[in-house]
Protein backbone atom coordinates (compact mmCIF):
# COMPACT_ATOMS: atom_id res chain seq x y z
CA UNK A 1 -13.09 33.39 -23.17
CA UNK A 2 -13.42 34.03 -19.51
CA UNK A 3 -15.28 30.85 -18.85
CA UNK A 4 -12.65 28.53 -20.75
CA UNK A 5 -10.13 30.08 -18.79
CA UNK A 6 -11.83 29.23 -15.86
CA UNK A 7 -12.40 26.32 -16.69
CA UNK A 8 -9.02 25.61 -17.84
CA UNK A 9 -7.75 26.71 -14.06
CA UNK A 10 -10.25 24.86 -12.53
CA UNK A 11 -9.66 21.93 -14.28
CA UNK A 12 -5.58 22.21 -13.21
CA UNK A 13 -6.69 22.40 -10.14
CA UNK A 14 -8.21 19.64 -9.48
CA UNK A 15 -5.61 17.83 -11.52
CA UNK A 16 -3.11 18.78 -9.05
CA UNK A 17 -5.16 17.83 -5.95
CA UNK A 18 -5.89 14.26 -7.27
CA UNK A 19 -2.08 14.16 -7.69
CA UNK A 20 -1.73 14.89 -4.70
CA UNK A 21 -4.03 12.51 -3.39
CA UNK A 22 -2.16 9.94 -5.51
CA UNK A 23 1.11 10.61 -4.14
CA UNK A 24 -0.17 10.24 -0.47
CA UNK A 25 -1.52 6.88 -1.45
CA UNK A 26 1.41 5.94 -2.93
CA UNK A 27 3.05 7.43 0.39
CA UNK A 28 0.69 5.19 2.70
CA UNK A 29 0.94 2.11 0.82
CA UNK A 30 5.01 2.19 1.09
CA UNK A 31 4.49 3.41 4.63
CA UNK A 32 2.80 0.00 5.20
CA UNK A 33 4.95 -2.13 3.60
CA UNK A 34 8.25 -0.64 5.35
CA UNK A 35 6.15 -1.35 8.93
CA UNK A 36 5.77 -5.13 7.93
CA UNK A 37 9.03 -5.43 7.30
CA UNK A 38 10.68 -3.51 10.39
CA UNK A 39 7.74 -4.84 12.70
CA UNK A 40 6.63 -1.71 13.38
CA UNK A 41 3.64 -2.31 15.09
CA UNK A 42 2.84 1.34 16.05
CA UNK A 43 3.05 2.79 12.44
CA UNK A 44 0.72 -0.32 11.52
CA UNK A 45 -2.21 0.91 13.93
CA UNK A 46 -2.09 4.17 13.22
CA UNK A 47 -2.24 3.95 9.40
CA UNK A 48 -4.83 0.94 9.61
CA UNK A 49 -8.83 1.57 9.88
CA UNK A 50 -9.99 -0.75 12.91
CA UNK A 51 -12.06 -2.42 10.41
CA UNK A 52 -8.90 -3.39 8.19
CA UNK A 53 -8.64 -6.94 7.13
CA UNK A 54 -6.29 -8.60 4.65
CA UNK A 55 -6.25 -11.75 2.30
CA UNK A 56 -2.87 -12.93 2.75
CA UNK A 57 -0.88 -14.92 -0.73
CA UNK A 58 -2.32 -17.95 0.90
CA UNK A 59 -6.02 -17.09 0.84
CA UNK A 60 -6.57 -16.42 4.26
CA UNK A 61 -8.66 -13.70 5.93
CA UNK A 62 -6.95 -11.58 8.84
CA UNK A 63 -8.58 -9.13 10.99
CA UNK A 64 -6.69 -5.71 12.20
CA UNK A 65 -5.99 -7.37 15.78
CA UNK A 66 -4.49 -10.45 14.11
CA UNK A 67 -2.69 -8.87 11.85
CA UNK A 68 -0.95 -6.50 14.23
CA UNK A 69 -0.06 -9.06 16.38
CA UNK A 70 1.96 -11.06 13.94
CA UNK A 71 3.95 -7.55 13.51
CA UNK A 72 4.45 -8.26 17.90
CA UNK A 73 8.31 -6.96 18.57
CA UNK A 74 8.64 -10.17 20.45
CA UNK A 75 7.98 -12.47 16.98
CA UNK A 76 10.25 -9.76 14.84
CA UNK A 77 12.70 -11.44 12.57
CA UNK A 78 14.99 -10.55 9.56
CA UNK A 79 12.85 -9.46 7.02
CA UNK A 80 13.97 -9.07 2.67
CA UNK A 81 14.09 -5.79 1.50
CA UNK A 82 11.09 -5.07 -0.42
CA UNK A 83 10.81 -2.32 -3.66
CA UNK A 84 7.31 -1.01 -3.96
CA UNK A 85 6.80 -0.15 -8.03
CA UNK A 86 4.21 -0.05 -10.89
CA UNK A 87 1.57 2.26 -8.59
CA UNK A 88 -1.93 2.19 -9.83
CA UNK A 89 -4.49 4.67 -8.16
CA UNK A 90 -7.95 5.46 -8.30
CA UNK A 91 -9.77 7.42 -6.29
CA UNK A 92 -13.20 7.82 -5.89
CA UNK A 93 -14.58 10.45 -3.89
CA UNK A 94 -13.24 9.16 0.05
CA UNK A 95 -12.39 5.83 -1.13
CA UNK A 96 -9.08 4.92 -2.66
CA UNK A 97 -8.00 1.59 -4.85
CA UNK A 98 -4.13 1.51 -4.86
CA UNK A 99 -2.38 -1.79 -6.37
CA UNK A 100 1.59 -2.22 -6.79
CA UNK A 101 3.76 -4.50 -7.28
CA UNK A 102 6.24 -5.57 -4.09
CA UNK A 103 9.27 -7.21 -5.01
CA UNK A 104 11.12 -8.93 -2.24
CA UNK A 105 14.90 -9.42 -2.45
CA UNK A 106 16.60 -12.02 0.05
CA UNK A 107 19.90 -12.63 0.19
CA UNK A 108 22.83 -10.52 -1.62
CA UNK A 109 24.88 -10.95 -4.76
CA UNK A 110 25.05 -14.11 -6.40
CA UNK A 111 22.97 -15.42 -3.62
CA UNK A 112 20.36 -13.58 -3.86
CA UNK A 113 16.49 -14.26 -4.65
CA UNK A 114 13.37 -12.48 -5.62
CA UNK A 115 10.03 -13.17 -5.15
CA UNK A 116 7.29 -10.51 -6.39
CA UNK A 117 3.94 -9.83 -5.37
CA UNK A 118 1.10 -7.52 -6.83
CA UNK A 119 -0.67 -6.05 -3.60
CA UNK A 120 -4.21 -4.33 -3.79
CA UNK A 121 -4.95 -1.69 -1.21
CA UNK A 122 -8.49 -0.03 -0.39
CA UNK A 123 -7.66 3.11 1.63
CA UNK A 124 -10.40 5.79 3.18
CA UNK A 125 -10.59 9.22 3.96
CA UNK A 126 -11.37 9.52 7.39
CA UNK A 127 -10.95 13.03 9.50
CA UNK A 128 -8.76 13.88 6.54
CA UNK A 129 -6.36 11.13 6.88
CA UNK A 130 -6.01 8.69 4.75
CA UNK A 131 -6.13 4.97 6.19
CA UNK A 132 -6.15 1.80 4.61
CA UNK A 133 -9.25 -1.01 5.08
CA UNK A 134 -7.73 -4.13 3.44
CA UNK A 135 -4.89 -5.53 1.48
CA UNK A 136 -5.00 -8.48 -0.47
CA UNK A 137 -1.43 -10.38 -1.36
CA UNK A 138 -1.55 -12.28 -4.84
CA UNK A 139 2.29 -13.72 -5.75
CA UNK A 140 3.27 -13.58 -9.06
CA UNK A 141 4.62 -16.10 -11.21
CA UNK A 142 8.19 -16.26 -11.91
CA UNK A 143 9.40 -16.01 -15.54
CA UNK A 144 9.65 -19.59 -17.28
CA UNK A 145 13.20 -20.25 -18.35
């Protein structure tokens, strides 16, 4: 009886630390997406690994440096407002695999326009921080009327 209930506690736990771990994911991957869209090139170094690289919706490989400087204050412009939904995590030991989708909104009321795209995210464990190695942009398809 002992051991079960052990068991049982250790098993909540670790529950509760990989929920944990999910939410910071979760954390870091909306973290990422609101520097993008506010330029915020600071926020993007320190929350990128220096070997990061993306895959952008077009196909197209970018490096850390190259993708920082696109996120330059002087090339900042309006940006959509973006909803990051439909988290999926899994972690494996140090290494993380986060996809969601990002939904981009421009415009307002009758105006407006969305565009959605399911992101991929690979994230380490590094010095117990959490920092993501590459991205990789896929658009999806709008609804057929």
């Amino acid at each position: 009886m002992v051991k079960q209930l052990l068991a049982v506690a250790l098993l909540a736990l670790a529950s509760s630390a990989f929920a944990a771990d999910d939410a910071a994911l979760v954390s870091l991957v909306q973290r990422h997406v609101e520097a993008q869209r506010t330029f915020d090139q600071a926020t993007l170094k320190a929350i990128t690994a220096e070997n990061y690289a993306e895959i952008s919706p077009l196909g197209e490989v970018d490096g850390r440096d190259k993708m920082l400087s696109f996120y330059a204050p002087d090339q900042k412009r309006a940006a959509p407002q973006v909803q990051v939904d439909e988290p999926l995590v899994r972690v494996q030991g140090d290494s993380a695999v986060i996809y969601a989708r990002l939904t981009y909104t421009m415009g307002t009321g009758e105006t407006a326009r969305t565009m959605a795209m399911r992101a991929g995210y690979v994230a380490q464990l590094r010095d117990g921080k959490w920092l993501l190695v590459s991205a990789q942009y896929t658009g999806i398809r709008p609804p057929k009327n």
